[in-house]
C-alpha atoms as a PDB file:
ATOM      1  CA  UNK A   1     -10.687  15.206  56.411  1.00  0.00           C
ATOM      2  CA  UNK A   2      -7.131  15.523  56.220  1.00  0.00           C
ATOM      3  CA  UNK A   3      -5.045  12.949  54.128  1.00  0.00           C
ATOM      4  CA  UNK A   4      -3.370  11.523  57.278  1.00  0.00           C
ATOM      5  CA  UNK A   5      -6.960  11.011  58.690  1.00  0.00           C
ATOM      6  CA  UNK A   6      -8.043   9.426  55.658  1.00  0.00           C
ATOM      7  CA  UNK A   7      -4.703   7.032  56.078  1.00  0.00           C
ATOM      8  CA  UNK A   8      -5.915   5.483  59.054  1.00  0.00           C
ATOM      9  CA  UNK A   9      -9.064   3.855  58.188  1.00  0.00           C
ATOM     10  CA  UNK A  10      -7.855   2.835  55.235  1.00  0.00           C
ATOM     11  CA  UNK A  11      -5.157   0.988  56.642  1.00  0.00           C
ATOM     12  CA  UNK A  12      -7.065  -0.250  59.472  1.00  0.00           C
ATOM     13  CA  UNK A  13      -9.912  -1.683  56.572  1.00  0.00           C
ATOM     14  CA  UNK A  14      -6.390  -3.148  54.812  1.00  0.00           C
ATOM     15  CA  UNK A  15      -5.684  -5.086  58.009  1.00  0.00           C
ATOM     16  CA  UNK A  16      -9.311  -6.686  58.329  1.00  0.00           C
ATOM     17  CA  UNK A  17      -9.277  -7.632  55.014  1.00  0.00           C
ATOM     18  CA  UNK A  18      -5.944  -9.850  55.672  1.00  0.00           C
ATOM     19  CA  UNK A  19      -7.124 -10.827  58.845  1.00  0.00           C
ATOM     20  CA  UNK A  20     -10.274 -12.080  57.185  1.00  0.00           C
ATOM     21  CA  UNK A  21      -8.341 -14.125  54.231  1.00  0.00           C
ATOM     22  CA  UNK A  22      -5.773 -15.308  57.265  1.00  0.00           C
ATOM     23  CA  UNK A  23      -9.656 -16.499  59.319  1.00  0.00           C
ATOM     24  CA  UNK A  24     -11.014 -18.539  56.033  1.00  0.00           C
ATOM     25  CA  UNK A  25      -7.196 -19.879  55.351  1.00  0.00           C
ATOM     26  CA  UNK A  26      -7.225 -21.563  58.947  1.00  0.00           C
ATOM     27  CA  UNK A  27     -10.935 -22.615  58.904  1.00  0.00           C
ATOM     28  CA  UNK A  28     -10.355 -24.210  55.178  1.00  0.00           C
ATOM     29  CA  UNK A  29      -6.987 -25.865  57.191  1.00  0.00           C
ATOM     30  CA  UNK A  30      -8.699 -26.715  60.127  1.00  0.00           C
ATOM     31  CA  UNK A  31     -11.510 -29.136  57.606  1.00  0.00           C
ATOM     32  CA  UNK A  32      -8.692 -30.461  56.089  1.00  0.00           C
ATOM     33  CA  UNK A  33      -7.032 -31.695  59.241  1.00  0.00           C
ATOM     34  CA  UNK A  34     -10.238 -32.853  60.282  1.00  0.00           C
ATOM     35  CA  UNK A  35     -10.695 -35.162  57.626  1.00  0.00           C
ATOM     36  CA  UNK A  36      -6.822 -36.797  57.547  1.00  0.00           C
ATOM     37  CA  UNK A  37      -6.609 -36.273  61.139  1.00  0.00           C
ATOM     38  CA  UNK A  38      -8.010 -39.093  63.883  1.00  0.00           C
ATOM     39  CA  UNK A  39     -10.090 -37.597  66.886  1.00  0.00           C
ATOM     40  CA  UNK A  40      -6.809 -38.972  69.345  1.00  0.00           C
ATOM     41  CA  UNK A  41      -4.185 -36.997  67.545  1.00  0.00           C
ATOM     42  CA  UNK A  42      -6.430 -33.383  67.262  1.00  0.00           C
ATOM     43  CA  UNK A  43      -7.243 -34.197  71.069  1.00  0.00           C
ATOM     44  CA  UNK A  44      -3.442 -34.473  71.531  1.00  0.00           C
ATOM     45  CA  UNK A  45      -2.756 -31.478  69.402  1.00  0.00           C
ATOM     46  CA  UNK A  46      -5.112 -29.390  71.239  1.00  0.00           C
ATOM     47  CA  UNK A  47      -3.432 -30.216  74.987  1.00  0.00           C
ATOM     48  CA  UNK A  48      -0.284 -29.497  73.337  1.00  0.00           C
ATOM     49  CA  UNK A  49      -1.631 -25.970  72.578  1.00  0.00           C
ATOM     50  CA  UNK A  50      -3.011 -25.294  76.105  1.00  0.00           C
ATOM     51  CA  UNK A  51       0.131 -26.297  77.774  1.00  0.00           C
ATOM     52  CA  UNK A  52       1.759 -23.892  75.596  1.00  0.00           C
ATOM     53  CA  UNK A  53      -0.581 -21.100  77.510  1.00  0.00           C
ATOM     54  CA  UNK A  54      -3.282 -20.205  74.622  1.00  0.00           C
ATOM     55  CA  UNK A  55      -7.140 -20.715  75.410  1.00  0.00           C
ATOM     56  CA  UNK A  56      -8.209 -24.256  76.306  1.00  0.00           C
ATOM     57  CA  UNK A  57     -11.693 -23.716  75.000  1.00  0.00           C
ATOM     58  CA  UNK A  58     -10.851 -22.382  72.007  1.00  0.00           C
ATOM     59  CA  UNK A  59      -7.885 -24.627  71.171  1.00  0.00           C
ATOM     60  CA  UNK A  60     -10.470 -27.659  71.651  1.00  0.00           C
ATOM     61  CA  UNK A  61     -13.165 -25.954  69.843  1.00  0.00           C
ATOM     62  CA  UNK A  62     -10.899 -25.449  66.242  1.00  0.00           C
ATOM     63  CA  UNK A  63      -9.686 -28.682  66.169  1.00  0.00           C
ATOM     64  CA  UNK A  64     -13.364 -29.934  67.117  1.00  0.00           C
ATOM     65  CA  UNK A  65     -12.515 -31.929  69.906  1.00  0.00           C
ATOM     66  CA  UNK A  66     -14.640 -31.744  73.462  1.00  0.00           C
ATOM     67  CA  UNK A  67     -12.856 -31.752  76.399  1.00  0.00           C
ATOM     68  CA  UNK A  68     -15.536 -33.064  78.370  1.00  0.00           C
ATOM     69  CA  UNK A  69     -15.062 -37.332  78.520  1.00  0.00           C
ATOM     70  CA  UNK A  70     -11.454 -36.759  77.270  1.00  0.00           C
ATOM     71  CA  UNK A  71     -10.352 -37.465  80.518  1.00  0.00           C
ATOM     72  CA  UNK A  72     -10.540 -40.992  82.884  1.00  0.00           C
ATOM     73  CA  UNK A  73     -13.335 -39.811  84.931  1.00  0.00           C
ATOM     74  CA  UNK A  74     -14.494 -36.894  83.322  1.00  0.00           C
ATOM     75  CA  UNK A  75     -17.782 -35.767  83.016  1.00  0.00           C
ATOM     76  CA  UNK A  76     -18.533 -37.602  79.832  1.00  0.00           C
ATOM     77  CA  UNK A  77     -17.075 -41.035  81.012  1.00  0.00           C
ATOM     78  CA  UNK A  78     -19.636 -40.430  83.930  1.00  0.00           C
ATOM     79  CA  UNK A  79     -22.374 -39.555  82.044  1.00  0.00           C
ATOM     80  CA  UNK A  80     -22.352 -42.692  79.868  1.00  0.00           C
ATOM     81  CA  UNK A  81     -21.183 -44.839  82.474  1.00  0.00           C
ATOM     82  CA  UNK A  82     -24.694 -43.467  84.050  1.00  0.00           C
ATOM     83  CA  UNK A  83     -26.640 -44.204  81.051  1.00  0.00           C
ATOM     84  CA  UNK A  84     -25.173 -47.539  80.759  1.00  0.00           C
ATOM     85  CA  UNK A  85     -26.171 -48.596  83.636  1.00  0.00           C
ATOM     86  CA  UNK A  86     -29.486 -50.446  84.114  1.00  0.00           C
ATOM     87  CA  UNK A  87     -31.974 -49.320  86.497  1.00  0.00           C
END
């Protein structure tokens, strides 16, 4: 193996090692918000994220929000408003 083909993993194993420290930095950051940060405002902070074009699922999943009942009439509102109900 030739020292530029030796280069390339090792640089490639240097990138997933920050991208790994950069992964537990935002999940550490994302428990902290969670904690000092009402349900409402992550909600809010999530929709802000979609609109800006990045992944609704995932932007609702990391700041541990559902999506489903968030909305008048969404599926959650029903679902309770079904379980409510007496019958």
């Amino acid at each position: 193996m030739t020292s530029t083909d030796q280069a390339e993993p090792v640089a490639a194993r240097r990138r997933i090692a920050a991208l790994e420290t950069e992964l537990a930095l935002h999940r550490r950051a994302t428990e902290l918000l969670k904690e000092a940060v009402p349900p409402k405002a992550r909600f809010a902070a999530a929709a802000a994220v979609t609109a800006e074009g990045l992944p609704a699922q995932v932007a609702y999943r990391v700041v541990d929000v559902s999506k489903a009942g968030s909305t008048p009439g969404g599926p959650g509102r029903r679902r309770h408003a079904r379980c409510a109900t007496p019958g």
